[in-house]
Protein backbone atom coordinates (compact mmCIF):
# COMPACT_ATOMS: atom_id res chain seq x y z
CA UNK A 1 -7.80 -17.11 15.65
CA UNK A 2 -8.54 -14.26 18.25
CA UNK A 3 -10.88 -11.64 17.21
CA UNK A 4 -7.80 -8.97 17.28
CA UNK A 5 -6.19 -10.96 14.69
CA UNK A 6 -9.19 -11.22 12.30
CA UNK A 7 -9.90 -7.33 12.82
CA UNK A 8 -5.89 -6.87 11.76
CA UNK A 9 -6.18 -9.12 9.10
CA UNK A 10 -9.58 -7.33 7.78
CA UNK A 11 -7.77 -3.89 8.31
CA UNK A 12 -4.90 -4.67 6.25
CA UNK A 13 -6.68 -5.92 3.82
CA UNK A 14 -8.59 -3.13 3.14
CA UNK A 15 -5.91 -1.43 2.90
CA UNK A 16 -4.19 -2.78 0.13
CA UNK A 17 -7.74 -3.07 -1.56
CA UNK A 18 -7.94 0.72 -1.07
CA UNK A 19 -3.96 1.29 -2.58
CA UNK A 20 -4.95 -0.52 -5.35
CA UNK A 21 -8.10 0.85 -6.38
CA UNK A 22 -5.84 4.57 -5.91
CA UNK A 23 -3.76 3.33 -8.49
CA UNK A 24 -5.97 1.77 -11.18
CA UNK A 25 -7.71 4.82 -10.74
CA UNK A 26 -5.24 7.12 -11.14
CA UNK A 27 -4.06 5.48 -14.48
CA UNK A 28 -7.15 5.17 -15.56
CA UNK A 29 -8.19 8.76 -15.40
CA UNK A 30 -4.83 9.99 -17.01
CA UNK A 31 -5.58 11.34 -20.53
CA UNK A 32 -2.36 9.52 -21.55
CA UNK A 33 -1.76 6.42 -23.32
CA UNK A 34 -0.66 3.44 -21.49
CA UNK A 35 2.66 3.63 -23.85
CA UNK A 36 3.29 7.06 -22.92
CA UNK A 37 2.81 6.21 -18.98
CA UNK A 38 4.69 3.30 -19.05
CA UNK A 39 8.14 4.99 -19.67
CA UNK A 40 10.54 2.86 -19.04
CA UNK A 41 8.86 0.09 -21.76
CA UNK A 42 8.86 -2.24 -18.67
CA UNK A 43 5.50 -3.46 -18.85
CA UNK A 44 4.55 -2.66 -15.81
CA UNK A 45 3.52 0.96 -14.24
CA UNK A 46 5.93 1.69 -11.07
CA UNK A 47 3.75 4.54 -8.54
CA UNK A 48 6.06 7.08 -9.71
CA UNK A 49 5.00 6.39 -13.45
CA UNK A 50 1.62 6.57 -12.10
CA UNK A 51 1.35 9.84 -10.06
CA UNK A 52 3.53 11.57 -13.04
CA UNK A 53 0.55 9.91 -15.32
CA UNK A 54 -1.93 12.86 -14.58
CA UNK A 55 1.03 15.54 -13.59
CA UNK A 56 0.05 16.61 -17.61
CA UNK A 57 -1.09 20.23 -19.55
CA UNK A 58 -2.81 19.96 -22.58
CA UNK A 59 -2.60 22.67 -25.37
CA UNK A 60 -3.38 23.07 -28.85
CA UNK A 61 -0.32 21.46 -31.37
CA UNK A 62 1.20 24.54 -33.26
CA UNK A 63 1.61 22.25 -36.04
CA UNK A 64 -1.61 21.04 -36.44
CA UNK A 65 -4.83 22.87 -35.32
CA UNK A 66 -6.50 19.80 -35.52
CA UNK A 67 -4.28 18.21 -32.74
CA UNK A 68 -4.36 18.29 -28.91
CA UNK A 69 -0.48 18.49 -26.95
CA UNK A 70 -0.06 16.67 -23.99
CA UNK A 71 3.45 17.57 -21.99
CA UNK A 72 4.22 16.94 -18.52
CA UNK A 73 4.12 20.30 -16.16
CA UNK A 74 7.60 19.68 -14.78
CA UNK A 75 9.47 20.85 -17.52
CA UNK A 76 6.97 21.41 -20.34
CA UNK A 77 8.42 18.64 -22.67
CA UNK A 78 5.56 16.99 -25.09
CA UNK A 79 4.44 13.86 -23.47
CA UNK A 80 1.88 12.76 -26.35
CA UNK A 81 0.25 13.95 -29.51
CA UNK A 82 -3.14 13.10 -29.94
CA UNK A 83 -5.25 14.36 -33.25
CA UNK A 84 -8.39 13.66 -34.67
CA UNK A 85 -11.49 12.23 -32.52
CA UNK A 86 -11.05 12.51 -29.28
CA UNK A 87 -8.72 15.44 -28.63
């Protein structure tokens, strides 16, 4: 194989190494719950799911004091509930 092959092949490569590690990443830093991300129940998280994974507020629960609100910015509609430790 020609070096400009092997140099295309390492290229790409990164790449999708470096769109994948984007993604885990971005899921993993989301303060929601993989059930909440995962919207469509499908099992698996599409990009969209992903990117609208950390498009979240967070504000105190007027129910409960003791309770943290998530809800996604684009329309303000609770995402997730989370009381006790940890929120």
């Amino acid at each position: 194989m020609a070096v400009r092959g092997k140099i295309v092949i390492g290229l790409g490569s990164l790449l999708v190494l470096a769109f994948a590690g984007i993604y885990a990443g971005i899921i993993y830093l989301s303060p929601l719950p993989m059930q909440v991300i995962d919207r469509d129940s499908s099992g698996i998280v599409s990009p969209a799911e992903a990117m609208d994974a950390n498009d979240v507020g967070r504000r105190p629960d007027p129910q409960d004091p003791d309770c943290v609100e998530f809800y996604w910015l684009k329309d303000a509609t609770v995402a997730y509930v989370s009381c006790g430790r940890g929120a």
